[in-house]
PDB file of N, CA and C in Angstrom:
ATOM      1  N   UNK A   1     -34.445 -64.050-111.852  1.00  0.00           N
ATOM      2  CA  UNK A   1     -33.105 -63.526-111.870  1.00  0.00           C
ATOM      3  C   UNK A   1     -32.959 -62.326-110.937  1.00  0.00           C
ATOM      4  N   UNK A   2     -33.962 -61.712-110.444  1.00  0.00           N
ATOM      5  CA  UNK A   2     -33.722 -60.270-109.768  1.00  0.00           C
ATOM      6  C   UNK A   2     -33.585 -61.225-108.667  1.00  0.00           C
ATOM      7  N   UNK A   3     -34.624 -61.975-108.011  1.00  0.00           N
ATOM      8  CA  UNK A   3     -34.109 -62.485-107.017  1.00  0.00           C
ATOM      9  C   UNK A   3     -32.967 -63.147-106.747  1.00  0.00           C
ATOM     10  N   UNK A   4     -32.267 -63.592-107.509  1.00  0.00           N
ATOM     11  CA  UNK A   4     -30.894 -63.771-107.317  1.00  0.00           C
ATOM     12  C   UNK A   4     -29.925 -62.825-107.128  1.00  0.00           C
ATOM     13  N   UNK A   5     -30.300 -61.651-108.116  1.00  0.00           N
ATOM     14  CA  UNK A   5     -29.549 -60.278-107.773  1.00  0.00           C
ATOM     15  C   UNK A   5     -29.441 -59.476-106.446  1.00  0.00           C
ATOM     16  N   UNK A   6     -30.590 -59.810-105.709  1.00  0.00           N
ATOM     17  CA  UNK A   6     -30.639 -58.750-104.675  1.00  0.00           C
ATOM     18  C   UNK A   6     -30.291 -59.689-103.521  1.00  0.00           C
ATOM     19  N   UNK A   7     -30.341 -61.307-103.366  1.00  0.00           N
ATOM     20  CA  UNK A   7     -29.465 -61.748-102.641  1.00  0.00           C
ATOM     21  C   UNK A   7     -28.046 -61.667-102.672  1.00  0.00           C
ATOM     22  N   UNK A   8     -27.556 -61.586-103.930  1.00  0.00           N
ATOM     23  CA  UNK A   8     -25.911 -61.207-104.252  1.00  0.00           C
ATOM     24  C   UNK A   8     -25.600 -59.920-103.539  1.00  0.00           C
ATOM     25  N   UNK A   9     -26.814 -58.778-103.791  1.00  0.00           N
ATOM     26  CA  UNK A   9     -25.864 -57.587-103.050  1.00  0.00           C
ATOM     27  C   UNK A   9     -25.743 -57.428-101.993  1.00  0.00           C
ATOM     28  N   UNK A  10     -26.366 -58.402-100.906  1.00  0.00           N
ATOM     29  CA  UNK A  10     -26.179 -58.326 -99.869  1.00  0.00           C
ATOM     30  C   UNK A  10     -24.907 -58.749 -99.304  1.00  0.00           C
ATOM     31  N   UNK A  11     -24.075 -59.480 -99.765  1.00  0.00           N
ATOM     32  CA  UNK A  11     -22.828 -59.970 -99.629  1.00  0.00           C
ATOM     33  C   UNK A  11     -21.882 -59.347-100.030  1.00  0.00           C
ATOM     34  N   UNK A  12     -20.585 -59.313 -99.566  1.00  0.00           N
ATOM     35  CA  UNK A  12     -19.612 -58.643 -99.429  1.00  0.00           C
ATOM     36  C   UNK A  12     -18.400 -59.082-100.520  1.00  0.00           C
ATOM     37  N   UNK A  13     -18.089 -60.434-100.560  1.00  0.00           N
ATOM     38  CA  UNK A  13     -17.270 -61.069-101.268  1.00  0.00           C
ATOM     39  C   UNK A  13     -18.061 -61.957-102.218  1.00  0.00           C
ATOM     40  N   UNK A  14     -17.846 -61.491-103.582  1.00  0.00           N
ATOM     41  CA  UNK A  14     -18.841 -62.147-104.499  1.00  0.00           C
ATOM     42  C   UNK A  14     -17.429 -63.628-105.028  1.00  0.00           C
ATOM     43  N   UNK A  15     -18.137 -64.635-105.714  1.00  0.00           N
ATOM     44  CA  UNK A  15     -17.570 -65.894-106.229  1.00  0.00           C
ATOM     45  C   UNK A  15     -17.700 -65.236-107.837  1.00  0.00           C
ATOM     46  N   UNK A  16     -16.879 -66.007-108.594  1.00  0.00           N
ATOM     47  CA  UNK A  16     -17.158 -65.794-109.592  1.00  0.00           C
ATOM     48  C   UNK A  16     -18.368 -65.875-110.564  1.00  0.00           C
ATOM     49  N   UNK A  17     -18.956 -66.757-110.092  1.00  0.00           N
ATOM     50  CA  UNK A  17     -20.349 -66.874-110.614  1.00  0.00           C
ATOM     51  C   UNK A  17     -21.328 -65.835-110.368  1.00  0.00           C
ATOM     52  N   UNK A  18     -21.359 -65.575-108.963  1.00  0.00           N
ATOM     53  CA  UNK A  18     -22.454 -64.044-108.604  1.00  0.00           C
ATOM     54  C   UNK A  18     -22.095 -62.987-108.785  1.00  0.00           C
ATOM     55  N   UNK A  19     -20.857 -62.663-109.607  1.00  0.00           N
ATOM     56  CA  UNK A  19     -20.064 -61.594-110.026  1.00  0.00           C
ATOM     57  C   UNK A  19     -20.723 -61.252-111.397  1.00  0.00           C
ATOM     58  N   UNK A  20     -20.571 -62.952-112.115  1.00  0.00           N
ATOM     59  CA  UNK A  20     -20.987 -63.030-113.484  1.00  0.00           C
ATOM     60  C   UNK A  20     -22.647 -62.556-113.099  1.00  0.00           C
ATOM     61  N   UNK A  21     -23.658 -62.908-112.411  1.00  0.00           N
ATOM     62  CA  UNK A  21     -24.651 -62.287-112.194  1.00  0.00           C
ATOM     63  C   UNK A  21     -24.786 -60.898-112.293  1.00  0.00           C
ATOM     64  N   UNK A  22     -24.304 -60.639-111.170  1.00  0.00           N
ATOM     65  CA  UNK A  22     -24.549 -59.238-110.892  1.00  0.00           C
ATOM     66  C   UNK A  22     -24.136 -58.360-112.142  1.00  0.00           C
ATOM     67  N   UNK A  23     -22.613 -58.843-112.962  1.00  0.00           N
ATOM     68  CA  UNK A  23     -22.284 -57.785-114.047  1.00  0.00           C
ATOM     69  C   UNK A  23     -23.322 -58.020-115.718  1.00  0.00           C
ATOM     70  N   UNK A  24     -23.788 -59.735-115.463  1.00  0.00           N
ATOM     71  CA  UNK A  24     -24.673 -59.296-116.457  1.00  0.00           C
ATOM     72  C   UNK A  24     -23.528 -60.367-117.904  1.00  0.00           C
ATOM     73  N   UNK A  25     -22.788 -60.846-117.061  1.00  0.00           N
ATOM     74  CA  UNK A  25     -21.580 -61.573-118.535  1.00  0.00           C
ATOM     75  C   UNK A  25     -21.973 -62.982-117.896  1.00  0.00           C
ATOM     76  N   UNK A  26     -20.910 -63.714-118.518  1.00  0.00           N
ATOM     77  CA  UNK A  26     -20.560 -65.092-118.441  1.00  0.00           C
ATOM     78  C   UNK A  26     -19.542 -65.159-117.387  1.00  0.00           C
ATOM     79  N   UNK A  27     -19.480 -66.468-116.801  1.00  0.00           N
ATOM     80  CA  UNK A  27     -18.624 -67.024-115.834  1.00  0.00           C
ATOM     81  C   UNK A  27     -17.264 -67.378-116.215  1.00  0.00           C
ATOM     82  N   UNK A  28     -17.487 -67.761-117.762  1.00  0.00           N
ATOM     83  CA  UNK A  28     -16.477 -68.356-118.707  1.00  0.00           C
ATOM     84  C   UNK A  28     -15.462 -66.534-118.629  1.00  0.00           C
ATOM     85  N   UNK A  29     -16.533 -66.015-118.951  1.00  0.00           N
ATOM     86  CA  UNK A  29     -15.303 -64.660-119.578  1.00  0.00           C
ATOM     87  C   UNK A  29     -14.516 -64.071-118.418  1.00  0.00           C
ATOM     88  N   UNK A  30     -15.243 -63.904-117.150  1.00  0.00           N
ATOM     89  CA  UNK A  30     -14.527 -63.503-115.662  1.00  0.00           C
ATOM     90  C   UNK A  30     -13.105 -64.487-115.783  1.00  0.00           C
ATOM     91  N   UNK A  31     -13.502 -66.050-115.678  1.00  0.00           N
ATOM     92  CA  UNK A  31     -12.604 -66.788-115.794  1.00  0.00           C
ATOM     93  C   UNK A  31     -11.176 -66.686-116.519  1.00  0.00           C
ATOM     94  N   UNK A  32     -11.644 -66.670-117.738  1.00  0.00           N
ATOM     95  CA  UNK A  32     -10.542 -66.467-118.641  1.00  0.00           C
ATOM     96  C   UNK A  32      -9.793 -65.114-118.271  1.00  0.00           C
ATOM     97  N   UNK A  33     -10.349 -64.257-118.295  1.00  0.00           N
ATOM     98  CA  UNK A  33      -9.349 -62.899-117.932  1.00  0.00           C
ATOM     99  C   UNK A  33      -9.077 -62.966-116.168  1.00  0.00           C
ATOM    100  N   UNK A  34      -9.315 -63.544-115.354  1.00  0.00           N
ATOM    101  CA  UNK A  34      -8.685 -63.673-114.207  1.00  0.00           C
ATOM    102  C   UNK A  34      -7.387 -64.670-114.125  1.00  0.00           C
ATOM    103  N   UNK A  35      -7.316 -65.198-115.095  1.00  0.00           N
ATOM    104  CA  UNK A  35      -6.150 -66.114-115.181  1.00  0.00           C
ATOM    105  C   UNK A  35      -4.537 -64.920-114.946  1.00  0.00           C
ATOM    106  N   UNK A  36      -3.414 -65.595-114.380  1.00  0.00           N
ATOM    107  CA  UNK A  36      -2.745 -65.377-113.842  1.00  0.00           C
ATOM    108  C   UNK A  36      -1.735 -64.757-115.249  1.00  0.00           C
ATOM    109  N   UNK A  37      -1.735 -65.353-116.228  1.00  0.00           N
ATOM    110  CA  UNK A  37      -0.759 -64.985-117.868  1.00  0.00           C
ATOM    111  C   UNK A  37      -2.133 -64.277-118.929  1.00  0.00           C
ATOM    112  N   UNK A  38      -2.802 -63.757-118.456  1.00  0.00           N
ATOM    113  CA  UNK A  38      -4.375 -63.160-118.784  1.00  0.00           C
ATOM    114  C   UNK A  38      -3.793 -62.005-119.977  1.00  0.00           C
ATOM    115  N   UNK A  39      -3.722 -61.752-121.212  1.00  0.00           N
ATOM    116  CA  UNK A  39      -3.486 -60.870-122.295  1.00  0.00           C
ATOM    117  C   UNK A  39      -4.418 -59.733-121.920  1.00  0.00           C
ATOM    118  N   UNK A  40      -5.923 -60.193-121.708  1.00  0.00           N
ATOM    119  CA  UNK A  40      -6.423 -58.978-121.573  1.00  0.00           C
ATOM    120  C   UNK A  40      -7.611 -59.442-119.952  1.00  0.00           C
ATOM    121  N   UNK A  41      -6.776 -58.513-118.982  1.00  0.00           N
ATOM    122  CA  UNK A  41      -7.222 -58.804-117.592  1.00  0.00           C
ATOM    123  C   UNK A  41      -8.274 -58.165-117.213  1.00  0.00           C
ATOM    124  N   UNK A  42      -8.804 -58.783-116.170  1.00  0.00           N
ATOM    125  CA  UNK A  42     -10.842 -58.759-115.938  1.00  0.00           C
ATOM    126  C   UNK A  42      -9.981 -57.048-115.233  1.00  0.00           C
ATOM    127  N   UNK A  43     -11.329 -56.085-115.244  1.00  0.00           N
ATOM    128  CA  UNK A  43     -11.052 -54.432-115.184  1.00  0.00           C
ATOM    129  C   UNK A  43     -11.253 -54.786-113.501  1.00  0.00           C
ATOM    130  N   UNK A  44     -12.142 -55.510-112.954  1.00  0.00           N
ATOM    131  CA  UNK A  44     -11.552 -55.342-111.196  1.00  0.00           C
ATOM    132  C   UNK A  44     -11.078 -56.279-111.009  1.00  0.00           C
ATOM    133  N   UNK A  45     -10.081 -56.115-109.336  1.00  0.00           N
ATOM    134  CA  UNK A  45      -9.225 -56.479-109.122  1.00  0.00           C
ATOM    135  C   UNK A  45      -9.702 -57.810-107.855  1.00  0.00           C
ATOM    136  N   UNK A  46      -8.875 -58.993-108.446  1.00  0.00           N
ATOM    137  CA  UNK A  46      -9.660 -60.120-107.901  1.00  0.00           C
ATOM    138  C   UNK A  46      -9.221 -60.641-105.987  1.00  0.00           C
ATOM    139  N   UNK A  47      -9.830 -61.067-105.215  1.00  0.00           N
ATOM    140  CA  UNK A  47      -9.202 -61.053-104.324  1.00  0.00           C
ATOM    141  C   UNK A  47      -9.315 -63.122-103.846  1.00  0.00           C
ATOM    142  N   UNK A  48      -7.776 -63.810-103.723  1.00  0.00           N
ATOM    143  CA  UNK A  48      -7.619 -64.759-104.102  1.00  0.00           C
ATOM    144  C   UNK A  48      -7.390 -65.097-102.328  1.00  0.00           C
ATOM    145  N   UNK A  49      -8.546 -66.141-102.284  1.00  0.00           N
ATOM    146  CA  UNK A  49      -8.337 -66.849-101.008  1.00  0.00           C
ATOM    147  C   UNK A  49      -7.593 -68.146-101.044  1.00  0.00           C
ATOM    148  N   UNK A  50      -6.676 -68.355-101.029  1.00  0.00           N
ATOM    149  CA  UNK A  50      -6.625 -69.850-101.378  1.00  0.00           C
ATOM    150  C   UNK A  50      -6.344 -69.765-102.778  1.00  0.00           C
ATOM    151  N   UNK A  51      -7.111 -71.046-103.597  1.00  0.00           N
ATOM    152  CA  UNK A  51      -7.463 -71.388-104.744  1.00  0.00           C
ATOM    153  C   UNK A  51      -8.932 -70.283-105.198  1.00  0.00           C
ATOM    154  N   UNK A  52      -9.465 -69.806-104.087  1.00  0.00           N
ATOM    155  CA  UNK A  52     -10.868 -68.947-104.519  1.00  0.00           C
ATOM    156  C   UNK A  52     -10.298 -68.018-105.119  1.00  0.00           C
ATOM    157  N   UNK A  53     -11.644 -67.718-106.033  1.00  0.00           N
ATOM    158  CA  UNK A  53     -11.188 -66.365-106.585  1.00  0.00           C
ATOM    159  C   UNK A  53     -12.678 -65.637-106.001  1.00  0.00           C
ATOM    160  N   UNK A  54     -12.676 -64.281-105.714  1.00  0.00           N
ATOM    161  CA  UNK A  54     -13.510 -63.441-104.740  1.00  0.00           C
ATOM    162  C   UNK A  54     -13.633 -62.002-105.576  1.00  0.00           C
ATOM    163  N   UNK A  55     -14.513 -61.243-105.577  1.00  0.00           N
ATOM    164  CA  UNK A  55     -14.707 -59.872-105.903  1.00  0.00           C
ATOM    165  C   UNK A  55     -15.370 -59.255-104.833  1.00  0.00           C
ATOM    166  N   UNK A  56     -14.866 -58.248-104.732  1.00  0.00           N
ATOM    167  CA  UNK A  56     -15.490 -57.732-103.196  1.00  0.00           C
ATOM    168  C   UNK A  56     -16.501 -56.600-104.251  1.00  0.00           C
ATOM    169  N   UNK A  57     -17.748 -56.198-103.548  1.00  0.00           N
ATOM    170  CA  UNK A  57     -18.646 -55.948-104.206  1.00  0.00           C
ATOM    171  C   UNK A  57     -18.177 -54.275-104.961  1.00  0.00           C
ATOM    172  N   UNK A  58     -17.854 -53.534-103.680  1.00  0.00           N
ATOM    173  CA  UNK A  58     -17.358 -52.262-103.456  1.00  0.00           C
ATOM    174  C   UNK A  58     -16.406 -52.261-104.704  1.00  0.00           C
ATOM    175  N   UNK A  59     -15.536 -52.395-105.317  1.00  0.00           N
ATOM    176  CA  UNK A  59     -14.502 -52.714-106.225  1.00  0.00           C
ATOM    177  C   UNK A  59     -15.327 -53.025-108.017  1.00  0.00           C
ATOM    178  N   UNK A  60     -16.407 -53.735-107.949  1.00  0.00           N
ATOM    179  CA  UNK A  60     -17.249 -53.797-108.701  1.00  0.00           C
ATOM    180  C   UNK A  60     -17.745 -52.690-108.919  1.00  0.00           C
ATOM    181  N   UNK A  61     -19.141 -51.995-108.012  1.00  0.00           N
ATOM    182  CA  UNK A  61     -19.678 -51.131-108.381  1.00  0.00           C
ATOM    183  C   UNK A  61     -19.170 -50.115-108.563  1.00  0.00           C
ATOM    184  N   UNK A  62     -17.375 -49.783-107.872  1.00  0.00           N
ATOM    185  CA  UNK A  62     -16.401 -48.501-108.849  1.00  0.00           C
ATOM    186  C   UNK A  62     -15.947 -48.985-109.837  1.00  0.00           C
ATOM    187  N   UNK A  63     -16.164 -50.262-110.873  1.00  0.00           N
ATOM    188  CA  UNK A  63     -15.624 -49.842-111.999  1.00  0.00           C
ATOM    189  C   UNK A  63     -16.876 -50.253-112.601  1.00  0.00           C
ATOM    190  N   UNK A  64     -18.128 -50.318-112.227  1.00  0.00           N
ATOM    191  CA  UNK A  64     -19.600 -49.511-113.035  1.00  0.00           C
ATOM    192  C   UNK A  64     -19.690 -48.450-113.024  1.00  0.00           C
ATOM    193  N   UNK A  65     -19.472 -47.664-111.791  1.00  0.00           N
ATOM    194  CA  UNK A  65     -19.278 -46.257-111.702  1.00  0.00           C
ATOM    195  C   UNK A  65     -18.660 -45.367-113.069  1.00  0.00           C
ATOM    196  N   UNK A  66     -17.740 -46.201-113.212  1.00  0.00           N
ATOM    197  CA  UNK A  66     -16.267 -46.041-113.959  1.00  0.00           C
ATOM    198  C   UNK A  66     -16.824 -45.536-115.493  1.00  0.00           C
ATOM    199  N   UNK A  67     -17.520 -46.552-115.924  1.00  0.00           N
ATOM    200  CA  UNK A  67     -18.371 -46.375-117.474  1.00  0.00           C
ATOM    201  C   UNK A  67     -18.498 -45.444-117.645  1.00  0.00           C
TER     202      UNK A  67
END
């Protein structure tokens, strides 16, 4: 798993899945609170290519910072 981690930080625009890595949750829970009618919305802010959904890394590690 670290090795998966330290290839993730090298990248700039994380997928939802290497997001779910890197923060340590589920893919399911990013999911659900990135939804568009979301009650309770994912704390960073998603960046939507298309149909992608993207986390830019920088945006992440300020709301770890954040804790």
């Amino acid at each position: 798993m670290d090795r998966d981690k330290n290839q993730i930080i090298s990248k700039r625009l994380l997928s939802v899945e290497e997001a779910a890595v890197y923060l340590g949750i589920s893919p399911r829970t990013i999911y659900n609170q990135t939804g568009r009618k979301s009650k309770q919305p994912f704390p960073v802010r998603v960046k939507r290519i298309g149909k992608l959904i993207r986390f830019d890394i920088k945006d992440i590690e300020a709301y770890i910072d954040s804790l």
